[in-house]
C-alpha atoms as a PDB file:
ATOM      1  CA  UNK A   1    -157.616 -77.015 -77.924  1.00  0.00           C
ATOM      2  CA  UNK A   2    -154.366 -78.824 -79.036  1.00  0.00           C
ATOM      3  CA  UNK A   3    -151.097 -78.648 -77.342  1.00  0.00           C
ATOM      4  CA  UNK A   4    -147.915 -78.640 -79.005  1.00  0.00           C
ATOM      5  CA  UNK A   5    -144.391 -79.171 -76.778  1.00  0.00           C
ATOM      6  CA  UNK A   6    -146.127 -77.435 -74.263  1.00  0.00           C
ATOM      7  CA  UNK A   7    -147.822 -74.680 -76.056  1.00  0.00           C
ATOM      8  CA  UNK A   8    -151.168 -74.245 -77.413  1.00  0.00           C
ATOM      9  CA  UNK A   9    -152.090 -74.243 -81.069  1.00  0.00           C
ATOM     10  CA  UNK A  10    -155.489 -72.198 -81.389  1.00  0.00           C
ATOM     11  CA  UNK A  11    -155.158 -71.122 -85.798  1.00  0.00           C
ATOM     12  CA  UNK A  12    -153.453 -72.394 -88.538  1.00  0.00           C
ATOM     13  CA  UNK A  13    -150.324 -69.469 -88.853  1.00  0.00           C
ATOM     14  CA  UNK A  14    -148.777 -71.976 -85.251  1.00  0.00           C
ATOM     15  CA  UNK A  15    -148.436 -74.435 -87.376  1.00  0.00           C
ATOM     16  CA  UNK A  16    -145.047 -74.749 -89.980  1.00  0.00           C
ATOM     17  CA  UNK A  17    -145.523 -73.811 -93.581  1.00  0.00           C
ATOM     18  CA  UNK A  18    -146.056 -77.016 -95.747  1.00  0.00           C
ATOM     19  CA  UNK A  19    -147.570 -79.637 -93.098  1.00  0.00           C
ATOM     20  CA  UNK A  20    -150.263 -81.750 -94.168  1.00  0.00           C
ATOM     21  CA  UNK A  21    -151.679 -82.821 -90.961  1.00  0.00           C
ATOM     22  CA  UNK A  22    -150.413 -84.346 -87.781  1.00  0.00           C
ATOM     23  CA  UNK A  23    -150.662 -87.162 -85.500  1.00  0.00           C
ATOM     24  CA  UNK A  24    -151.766 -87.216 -81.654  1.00  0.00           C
ATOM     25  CA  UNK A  25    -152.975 -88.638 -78.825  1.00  0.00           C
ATOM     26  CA  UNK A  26    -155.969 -88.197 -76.646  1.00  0.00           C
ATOM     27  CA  UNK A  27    -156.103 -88.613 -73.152  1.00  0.00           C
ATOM     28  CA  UNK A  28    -158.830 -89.007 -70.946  1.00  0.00           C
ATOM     29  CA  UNK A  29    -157.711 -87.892 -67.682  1.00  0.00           C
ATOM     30  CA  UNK A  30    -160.224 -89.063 -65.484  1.00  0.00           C
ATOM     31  CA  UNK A  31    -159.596 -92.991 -66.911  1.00  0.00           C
ATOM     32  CA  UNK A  32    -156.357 -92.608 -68.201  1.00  0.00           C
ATOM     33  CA  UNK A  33    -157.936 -94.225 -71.195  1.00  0.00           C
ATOM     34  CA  UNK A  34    -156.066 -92.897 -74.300  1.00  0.00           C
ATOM     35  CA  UNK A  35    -156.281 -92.990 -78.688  1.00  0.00           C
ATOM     36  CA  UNK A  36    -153.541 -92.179 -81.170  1.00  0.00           C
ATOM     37  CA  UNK A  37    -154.765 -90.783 -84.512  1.00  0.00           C
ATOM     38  CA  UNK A  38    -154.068 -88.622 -87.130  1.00  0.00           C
ATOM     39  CA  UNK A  39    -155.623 -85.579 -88.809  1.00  0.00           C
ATOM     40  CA  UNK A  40    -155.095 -83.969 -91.877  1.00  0.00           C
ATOM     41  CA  UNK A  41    -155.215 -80.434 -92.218  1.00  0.00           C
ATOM     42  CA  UNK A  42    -157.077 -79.798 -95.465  1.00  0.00           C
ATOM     43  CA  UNK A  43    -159.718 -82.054 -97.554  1.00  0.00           C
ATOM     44  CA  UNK A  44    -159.985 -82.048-101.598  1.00  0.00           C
ATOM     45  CA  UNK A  45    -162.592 -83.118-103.719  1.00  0.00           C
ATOM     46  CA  UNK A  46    -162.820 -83.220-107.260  1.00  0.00           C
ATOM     47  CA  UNK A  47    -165.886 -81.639-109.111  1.00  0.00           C
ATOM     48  CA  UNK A  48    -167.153 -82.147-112.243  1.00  0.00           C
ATOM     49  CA  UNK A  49    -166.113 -79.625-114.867  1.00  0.00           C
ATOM     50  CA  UNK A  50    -167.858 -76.101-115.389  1.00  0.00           C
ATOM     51  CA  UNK A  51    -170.615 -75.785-117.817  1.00  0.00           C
ATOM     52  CA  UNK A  52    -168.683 -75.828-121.438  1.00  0.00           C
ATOM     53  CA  UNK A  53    -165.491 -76.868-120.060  1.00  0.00           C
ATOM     54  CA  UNK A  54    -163.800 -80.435-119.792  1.00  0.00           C
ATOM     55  CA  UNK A  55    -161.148 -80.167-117.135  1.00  0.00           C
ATOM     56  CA  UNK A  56    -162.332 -81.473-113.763  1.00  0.00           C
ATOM     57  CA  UNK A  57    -162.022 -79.060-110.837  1.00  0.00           C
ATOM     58  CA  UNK A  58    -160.142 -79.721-107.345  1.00  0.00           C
ATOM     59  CA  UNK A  59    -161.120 -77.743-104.777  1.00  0.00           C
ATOM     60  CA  UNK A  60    -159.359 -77.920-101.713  1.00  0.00           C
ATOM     61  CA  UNK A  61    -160.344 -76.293 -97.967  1.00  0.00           C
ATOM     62  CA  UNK A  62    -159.418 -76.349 -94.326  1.00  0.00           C
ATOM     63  CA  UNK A  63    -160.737 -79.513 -91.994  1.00  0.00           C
ATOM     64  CA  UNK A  64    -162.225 -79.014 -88.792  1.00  0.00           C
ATOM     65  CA  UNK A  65    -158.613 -80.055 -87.524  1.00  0.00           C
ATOM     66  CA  UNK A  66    -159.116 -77.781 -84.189  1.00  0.00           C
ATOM     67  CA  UNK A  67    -162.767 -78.837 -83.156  1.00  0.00           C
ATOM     68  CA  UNK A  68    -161.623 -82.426 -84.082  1.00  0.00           C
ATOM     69  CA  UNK A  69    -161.696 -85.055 -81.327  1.00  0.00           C
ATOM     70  CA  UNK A  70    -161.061 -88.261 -83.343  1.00  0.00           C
ATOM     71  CA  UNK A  71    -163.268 -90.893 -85.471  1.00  0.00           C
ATOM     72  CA  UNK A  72    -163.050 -93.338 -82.646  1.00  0.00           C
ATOM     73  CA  UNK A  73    -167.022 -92.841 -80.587  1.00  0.00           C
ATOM     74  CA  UNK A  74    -165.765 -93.402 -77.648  1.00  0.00           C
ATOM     75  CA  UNK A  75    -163.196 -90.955 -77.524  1.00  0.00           C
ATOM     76  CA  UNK A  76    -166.153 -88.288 -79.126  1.00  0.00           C
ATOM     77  CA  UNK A  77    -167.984 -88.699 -76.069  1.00  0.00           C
ATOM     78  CA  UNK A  78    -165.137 -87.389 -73.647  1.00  0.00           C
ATOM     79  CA  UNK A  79    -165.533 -84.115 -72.129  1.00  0.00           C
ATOM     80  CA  UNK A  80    -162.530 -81.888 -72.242  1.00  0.00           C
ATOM     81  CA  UNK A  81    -160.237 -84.827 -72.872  1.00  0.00           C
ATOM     82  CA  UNK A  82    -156.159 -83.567 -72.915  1.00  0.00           C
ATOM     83  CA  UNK A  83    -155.630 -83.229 -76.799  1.00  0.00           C
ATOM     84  CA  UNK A  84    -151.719 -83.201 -78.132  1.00  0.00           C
ATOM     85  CA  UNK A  85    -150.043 -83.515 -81.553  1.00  0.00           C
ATOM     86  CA  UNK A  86    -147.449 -85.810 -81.417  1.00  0.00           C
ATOM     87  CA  UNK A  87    -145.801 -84.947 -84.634  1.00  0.00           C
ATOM     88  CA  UNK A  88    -146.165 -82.338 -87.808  1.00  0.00           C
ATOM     89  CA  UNK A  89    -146.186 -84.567 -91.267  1.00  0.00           C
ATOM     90  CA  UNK A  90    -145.554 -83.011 -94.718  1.00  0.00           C
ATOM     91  CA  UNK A  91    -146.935 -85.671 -96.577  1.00  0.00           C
ATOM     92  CA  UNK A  92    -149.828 -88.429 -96.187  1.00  0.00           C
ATOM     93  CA  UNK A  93    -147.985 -91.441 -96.329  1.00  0.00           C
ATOM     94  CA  UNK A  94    -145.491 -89.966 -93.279  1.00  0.00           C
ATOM     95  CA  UNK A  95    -148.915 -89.497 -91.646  1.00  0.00           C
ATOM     96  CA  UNK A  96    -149.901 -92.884 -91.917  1.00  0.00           C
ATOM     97  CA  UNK A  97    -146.147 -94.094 -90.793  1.00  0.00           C
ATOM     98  CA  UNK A  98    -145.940 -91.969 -87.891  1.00  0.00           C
ATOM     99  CA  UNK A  99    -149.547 -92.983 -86.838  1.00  0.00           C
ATOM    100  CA  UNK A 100    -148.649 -96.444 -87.390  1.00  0.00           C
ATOM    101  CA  UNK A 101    -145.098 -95.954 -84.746  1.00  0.00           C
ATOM    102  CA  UNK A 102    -146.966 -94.088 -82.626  1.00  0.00           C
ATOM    103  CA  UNK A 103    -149.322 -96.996 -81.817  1.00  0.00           C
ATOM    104  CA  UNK A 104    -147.057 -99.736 -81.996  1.00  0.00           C
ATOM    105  CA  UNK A 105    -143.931 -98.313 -80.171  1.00  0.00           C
ATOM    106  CA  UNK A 106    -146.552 -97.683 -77.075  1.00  0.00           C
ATOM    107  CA  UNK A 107    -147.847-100.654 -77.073  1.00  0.00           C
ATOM    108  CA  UNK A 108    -151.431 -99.494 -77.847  1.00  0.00           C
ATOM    109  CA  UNK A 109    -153.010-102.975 -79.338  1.00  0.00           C
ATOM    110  CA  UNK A 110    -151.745-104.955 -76.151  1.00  0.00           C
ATOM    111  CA  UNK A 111    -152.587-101.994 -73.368  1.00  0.00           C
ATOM    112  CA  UNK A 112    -156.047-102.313 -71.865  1.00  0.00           C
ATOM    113  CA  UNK A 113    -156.150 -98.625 -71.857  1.00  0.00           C
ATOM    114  CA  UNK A 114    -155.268 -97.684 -75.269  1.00  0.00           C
ATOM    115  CA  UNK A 115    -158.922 -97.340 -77.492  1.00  0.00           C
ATOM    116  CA  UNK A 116    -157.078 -98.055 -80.679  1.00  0.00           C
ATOM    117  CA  UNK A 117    -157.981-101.722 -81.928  1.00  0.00           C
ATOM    118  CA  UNK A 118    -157.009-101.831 -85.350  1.00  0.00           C
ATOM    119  CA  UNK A 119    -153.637-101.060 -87.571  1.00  0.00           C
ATOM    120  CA  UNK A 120    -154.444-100.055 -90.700  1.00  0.00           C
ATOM    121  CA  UNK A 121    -157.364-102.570 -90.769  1.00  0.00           C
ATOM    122  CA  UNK A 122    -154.881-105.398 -90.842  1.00  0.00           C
ATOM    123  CA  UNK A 123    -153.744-105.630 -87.348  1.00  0.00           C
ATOM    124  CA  UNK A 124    -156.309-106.421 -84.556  1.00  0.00           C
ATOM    125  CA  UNK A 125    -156.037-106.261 -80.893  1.00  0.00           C
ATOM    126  CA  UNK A 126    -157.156-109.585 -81.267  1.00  0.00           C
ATOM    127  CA  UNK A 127    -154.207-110.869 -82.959  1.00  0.00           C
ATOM    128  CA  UNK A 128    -152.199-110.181 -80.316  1.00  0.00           C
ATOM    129  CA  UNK A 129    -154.760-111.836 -77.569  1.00  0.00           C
ATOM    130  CA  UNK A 130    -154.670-115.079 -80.111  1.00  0.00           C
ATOM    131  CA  UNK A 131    -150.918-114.756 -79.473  1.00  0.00           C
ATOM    132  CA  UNK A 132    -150.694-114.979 -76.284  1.00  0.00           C
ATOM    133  CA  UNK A 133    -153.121-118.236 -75.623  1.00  0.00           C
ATOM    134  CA  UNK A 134    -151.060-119.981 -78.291  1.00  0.00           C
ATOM    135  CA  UNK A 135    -148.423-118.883 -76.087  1.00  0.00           C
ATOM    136  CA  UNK A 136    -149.496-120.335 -72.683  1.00  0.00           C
ATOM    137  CA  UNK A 137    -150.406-123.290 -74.642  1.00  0.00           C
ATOM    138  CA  UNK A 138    -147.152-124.634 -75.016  1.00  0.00           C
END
């Protein structure tokens, strides 16, 4: 179950016409161990063309956005972890934006408690560590 401002979203008509997908954050409440991701609403795939035909096919269909409890395998494990969309998105580069303020604005590669360890696979919590002992150095 997600929660949006305080209300649950259980089917696709709670959500506004024209969003993509969303980003949130995960909570276990027993740790206080947290992730920010993001999830897209629908998947496409392009198929080869039909028998006789040359045009390549795109078939699009919902994701399993409301059983979805992130890529990260630590977070999978949780039971009943707190699940909230931080923001709607109408298109998949504000989805990877968002994402990307949502983990930096908190904080998440420098707190202990935040899961995420990577920015777009360019920005490590290890960067930051590196940082800091280059830091006490001087």
């Amino acid at each position: 179950m997600w929660i949006y401002k305080n209300t649950e979203v259980t089917d696709i008509s709670q959500i506004p016409e024209g969003v993509i997908g969303f980003v949130y954050l995960i909570v276990n409440k027993d740790t206080g161990e947290h992730y920010f991701g993001k999830k897209s609403l629908y998947s496409s795939r392009t198929l080869k063309p039909l028998k006789g035909s040359k045009r390549k096919r795109k078939v699009t269909k919902m994701s399993d956005w409301l059983k979805y409890q992130s890529s990260n395998s630590t977070v999978k494990n949780w039971n009943s972890p707190y699940k909230e969309i931080i923001e709607y998105c109408y298109t998949k580069k504000m989805l990877t934006v968002k994402e990307l303020q949502a983990i930096l604005c908190m904080n998440g590669l420098e707190d202990d408690k935040c899961l995420n360890d990577n920015v777009l696979g360019k920005i490590f919590r290890g960067d930051f560590e590196k940082e800091k002992m280059l830091k006490n150095e001087q």
